[in-house]
Structures are given as C-alpha cells and as structure tokens.
Protein backbone atom coordinates (compact mmCIF):
# COMPACT_ATOMS: atom_id res chain seq x y z
CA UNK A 1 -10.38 -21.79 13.84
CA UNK A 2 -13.05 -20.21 11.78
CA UNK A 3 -13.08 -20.21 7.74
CA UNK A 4 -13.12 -16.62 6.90
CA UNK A 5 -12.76 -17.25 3.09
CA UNK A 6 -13.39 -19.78 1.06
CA UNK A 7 -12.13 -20.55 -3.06
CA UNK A 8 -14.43 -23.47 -4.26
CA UNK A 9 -14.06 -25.01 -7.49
CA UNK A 10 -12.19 -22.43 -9.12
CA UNK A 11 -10.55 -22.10 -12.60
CA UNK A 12 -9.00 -19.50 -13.84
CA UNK A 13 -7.08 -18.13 -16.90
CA UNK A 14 -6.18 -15.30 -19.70
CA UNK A 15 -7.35 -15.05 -23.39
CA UNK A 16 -7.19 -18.74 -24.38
CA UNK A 17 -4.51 -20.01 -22.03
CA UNK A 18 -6.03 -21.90 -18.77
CA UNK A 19 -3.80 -21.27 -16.02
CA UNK A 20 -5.95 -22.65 -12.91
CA UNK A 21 -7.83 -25.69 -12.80
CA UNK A 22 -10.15 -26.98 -9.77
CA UNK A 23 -8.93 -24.94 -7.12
CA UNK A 24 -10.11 -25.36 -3.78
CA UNK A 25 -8.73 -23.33 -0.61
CA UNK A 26 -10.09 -22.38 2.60
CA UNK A 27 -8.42 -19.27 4.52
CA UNK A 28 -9.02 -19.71 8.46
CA UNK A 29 -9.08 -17.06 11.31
CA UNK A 30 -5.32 -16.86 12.37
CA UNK A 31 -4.32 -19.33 9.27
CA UNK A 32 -0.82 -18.69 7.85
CA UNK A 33 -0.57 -20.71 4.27
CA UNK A 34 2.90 -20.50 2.85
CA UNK A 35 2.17 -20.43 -1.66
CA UNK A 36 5.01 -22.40 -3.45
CA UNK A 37 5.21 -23.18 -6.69
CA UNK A 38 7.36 -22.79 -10.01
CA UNK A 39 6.91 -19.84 -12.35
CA UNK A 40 4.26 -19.72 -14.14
CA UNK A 41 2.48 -22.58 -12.14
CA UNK A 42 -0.40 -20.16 -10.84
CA UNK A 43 0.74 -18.25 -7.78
CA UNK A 44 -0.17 -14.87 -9.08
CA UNK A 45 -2.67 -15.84 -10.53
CA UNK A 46 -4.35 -17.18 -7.35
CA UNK A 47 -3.52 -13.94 -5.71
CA UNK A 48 -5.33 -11.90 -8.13
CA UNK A 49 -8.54 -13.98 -7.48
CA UNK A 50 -7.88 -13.73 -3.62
CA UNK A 51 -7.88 -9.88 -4.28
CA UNK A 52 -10.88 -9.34 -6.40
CA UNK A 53 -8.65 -8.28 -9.38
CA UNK A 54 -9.53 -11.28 -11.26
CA UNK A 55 -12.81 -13.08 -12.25
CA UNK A 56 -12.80 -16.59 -12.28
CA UNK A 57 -13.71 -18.57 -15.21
CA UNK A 58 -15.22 -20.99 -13.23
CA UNK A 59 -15.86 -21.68 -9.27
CA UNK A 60 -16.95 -19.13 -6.36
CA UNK A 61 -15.57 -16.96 -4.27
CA UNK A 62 -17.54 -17.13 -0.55
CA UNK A 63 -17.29 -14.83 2.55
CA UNK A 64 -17.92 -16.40 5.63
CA UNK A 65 -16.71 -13.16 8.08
CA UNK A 66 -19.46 -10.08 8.54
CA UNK A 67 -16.42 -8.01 7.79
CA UNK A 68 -15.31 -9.10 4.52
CA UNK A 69 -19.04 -10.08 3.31
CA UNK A 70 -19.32 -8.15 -0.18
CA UNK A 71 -15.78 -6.93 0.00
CA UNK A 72 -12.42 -7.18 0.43
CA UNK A 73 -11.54 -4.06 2.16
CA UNK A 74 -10.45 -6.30 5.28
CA UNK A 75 -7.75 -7.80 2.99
CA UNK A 76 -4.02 -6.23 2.90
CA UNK A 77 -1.99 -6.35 0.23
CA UNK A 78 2.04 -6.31 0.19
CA UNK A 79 3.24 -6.88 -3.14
CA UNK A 80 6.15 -7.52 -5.12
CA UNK A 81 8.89 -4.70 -4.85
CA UNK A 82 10.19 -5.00 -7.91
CA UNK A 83 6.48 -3.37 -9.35
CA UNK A 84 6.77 -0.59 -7.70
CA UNK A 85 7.43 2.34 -9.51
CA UNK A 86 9.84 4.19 -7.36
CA UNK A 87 10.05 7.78 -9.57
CA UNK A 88 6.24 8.37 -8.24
CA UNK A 89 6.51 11.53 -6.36
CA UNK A 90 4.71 10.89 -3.15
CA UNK A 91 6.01 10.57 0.45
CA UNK A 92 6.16 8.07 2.98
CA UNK A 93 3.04 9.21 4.47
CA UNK A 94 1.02 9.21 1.77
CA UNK A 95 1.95 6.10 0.81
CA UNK A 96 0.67 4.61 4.21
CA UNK A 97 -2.56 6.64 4.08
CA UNK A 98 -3.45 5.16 0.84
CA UNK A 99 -4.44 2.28 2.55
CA UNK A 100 -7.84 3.94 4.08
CA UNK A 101 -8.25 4.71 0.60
CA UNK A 102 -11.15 1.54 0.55
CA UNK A 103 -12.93 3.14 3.49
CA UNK A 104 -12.68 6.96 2.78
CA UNK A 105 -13.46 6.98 -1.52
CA UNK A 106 -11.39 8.80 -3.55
CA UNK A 107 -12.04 12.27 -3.10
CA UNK A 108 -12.78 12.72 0.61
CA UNK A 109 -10.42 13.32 3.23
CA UNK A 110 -8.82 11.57 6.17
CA UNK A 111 -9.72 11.51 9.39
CA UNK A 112 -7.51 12.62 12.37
CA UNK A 113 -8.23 8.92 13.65
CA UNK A 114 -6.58 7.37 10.02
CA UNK A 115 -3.49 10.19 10.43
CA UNK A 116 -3.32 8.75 13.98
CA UNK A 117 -2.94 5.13 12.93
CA UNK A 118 -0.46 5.65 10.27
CA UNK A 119 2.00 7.64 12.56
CA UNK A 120 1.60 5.12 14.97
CA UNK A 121 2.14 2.27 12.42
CA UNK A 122 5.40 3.89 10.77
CA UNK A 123 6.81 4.33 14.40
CA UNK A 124 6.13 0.97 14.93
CA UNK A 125 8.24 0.04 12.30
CA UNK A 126 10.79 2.48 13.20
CA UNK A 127 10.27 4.29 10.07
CA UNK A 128 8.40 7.75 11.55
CA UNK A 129 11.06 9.76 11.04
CA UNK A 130 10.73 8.77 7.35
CA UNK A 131 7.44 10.11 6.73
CA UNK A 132 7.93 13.18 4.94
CA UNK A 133 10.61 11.25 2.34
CA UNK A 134 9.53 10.65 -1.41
CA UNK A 135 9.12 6.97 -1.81
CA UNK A 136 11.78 6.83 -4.16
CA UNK A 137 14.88 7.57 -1.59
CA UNK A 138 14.68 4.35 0.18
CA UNK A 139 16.49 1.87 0.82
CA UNK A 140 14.38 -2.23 -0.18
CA UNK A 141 14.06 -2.89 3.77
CA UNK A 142 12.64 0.70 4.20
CA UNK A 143 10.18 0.55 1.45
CA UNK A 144 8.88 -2.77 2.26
CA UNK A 145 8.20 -1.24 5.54
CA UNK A 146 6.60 1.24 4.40
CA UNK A 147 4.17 -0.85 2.06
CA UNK A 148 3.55 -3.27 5.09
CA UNK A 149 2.36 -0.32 7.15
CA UNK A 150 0.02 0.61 4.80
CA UNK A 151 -1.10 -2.83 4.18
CA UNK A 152 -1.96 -2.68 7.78
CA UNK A 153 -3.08 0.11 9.23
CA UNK A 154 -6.53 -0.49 7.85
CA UNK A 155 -6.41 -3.27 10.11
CA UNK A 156 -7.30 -6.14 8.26
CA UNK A 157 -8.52 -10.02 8.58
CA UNK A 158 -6.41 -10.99 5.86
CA UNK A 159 -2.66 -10.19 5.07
CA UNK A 160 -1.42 -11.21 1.81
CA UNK A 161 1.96 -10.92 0.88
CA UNK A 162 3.98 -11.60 -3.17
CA UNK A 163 7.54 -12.36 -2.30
CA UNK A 164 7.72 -10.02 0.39
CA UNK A 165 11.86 -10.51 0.48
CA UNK A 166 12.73 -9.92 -3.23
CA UNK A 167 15.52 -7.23 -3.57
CA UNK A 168 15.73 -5.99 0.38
CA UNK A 169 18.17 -6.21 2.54
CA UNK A 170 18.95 -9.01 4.75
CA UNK A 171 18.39 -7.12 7.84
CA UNK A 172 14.91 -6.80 6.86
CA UNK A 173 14.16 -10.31 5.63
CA UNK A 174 15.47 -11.17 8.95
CA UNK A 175 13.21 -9.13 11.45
CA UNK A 176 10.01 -9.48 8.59
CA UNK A 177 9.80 -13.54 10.03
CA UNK A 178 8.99 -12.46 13.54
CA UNK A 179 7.20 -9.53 12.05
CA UNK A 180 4.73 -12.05 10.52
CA UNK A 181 4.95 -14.53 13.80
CA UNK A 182 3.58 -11.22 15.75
CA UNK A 183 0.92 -10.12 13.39
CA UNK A 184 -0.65 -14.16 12.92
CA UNK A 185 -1.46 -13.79 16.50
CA UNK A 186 -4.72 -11.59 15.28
CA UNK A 187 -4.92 -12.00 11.24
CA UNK A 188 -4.59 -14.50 8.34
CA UNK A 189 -1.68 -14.48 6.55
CA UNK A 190 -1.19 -15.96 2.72
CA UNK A 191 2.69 -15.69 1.65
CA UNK A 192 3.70 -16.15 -1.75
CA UNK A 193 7.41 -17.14 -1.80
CA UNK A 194 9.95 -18.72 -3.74
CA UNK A 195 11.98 -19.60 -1.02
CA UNK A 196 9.14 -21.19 1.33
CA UNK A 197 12.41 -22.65 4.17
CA UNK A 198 13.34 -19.50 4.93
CA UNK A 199 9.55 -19.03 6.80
CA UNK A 200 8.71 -22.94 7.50
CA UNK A 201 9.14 -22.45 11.16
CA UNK A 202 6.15 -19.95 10.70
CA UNK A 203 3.80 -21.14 8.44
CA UNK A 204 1.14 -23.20 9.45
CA UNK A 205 0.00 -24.81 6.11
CA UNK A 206 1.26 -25.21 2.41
CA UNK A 207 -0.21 -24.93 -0.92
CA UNK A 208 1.52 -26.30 -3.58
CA UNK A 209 0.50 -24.92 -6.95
CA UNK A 210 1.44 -25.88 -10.78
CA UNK A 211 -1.84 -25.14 -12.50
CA UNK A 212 -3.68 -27.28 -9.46
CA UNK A 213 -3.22 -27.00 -5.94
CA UNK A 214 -2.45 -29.55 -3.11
CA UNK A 215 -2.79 -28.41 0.18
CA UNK A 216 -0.69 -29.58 3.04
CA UNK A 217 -0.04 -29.24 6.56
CA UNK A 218 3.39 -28.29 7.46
CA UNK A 219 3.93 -31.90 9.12
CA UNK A 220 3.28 -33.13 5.37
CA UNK A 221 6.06 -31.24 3.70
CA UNK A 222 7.92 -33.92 2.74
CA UNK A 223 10.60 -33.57 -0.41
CA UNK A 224 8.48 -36.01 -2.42
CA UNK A 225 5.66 -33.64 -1.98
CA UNK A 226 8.17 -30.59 -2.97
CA UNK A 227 9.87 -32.39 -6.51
CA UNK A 228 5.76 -33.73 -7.65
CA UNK A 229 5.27 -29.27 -7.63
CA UNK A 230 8.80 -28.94 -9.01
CA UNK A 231 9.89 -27.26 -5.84
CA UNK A 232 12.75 -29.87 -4.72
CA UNK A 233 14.12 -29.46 -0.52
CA UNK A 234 16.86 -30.42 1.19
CA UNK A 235 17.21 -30.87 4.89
CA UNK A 236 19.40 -29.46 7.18
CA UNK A 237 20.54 -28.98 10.58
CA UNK A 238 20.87 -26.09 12.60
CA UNK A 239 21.97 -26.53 16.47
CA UNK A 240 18.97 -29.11 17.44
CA UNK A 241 16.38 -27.99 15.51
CA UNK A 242 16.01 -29.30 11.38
CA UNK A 243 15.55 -26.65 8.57
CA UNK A 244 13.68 -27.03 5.27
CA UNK A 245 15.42 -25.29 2.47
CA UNK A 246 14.02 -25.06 -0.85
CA UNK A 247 16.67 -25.68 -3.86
CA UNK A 248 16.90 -23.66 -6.59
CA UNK A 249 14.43 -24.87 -9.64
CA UNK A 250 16.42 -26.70 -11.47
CA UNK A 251 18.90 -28.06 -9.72
C-alpha cells in the first residue's frame, strides 16, 4: 500500500506542558490504525495535528497523495458526540452539506451535484427521511449517522474517527463495525477508541500512545504490549474464534 501521510519527528504540546514527544506515524492507502491509549496520554492531541488544528512544536507534517498535497480537505472528520452542541438549530441536511463546506468557501452555494451526494449518503444510512429534522431531536445512533455522512460525502482519502461509540445506542455501535469494514475497502481509516476489542477484528494496525507512540501490527497486540501503555486485555473466546477485550483502566 501507498503512504498517503506521513508524521515525522513530531512533538507537540500546550503553554508549558509537553504532551507529545518523537512521534512518528505513517498513514497508508486503505490503512486502518486503531489509537489506544489512557487519558491524557496524547490521543487528541495527535488528532488535532492529523487535522491541521494544531501546530507542532517540533517535527513535519508530509503529503505524499496529489489530493491531500497542501491540504486536508480529503480528510473526514467524525468526532466525539458528547461535543456536539445539540440546541444548534440546523437540520439534518445541513448538517451533511457542511461537509463541502472545504470545497465550496463560505459564502457560495452548493451545487445540485453536492445536494445529490448528500441525499444519496443519508439514504444510505437509512436516515433520508430525517433530513429536514433539527439536529437536536435525535436519537446517539441517528446523529452519529448523520455526522458520518457528512464526514463522507466529500469523499475523502482519510477517515478519522474520536470515539465514534460514546453515548449511542448499541444497535448502532453494532452495524458502525461493518460500516467501517465496508468503507476501508477505498479509504484510510484512524479510530480513536477506548475500547480498541470491540473493533480488533477490523483494524489493521495499533498505535499505542502515552506521551510517545509504539506502533504495532495487530499480530503484535499482545497484553504485555497493552499494560507497558496502561491499556491492560484480557482474552476471550467466542464460538472458535478469540476476542481481545480491553479492561477498564484501572482494574
């Protein structure tokens, strides 16, 4: 596969409080890297410098696809539910158009191509009929549909997602695994998640990060690999097939 993106040396912090140090990640065509780590170890953080938001103390930040040379508007972005602010008046729709927003500016209009490709996205997530509802009226699952569709319909290279099951509905958390399985056939995914077991059968390649990062293939996740990033596993049996589970920290 081909390195699309590339982290290199980086370090990264706020005010006087270093909270990267060293980091080096590649992101491939097709890649799926699951993020674990414990709370304040750097996860965000390392997001935030994936999406531009944040400027490196240290270290670059390389493009190595035509389409995300100089930008990032191949890159979507899911992020945590729990910072969205669900009293915003806008509607379903709007929401998913929002993520042309990179490609049109601010103040010009949408295409009929963009309208096309958001109806079609929110029907593919069973969610059409949704489209003229204010944000606020839904249910977790339906409003992490919602923000996935617009994290998509610009069609990106990149999909990055921040705990994409906190506070939704199992139903949801259940169908968003094959979801991701789907989509990795024709983008990069990076998944930031507490609970890395409940997607090991997907992801491809781990990153373990506590200030600095180890990166691992999924045949290395081993539990002495999990308790050195205070992110302890147990493992269990399900029919034939063995399941890592992340414990709680802590325990």
């Amino acid at each position: 596969m081909n390195k699309i993106m590339e982290l290199k040396s980086i370090s990264a912090g706020y005010a006087d409080s270093l909270v990267l140090e060293d980091i080096n990640l590649s992101i491939l065509d097709r890649d799926f890297i699951g993020i674990i780590g414990p709370n304040g170890g750097g996860k965000t953080t390392l997001l935030r410098i994936i999406l531009g938001l944040l400027k490196p103390l240290r270290g670059t930040v390389s493009f190595y696809d035509k389409d995300l040379q100089g930008t990032r508007k191949a890159i979507g972005y899911l992020p945590q539910f729990r910072i969205i602010d669900k009293q915003f008046p806008i509607r379903v729709m709007d929401v998913v158009l929002s993520g042309h927003m990179n490609s049109v500016g601010l103040f010009r209009r949408y295409s009929r191509e963009q309208k096309e490709q958001s109806s079609a996205i929110l029907d593919r997530f069973g969610i059409f009929h949704l489209k003229d509802r204010p944000i606020g009226e839904l249910s977790g699952g339906q409003m992490q549909r919602v923000f996935l569709s617009r994290a998509l319909v610009s069609s990106p290279r990149i999909l990055i997602l921040d705990e994409p099951d906190t506070f939704v509905d199992s139903s949801f958390s259940q169908d968003l695994n094959e979801i991701l399985v789907e989509l990795n056939d024709r983008m990069a995914i990076v998944l930031v998640s507490h609970d890395i077991g409940t997607i090991i059968s997907s992801v491809k390649n781990i990153a373990c990060i506590n200030g600095t990062l180890h990166y691992h293939g999924s045949s290395e996740f081993s539990q002495e690999l999990m308790e050195t990033y205070n992110c302890p596993v147990r493992i269990v049996g399900h029919g034939d097939m063995p399941h890592t589970i992340l414990k709680k920290h802590g325990e």
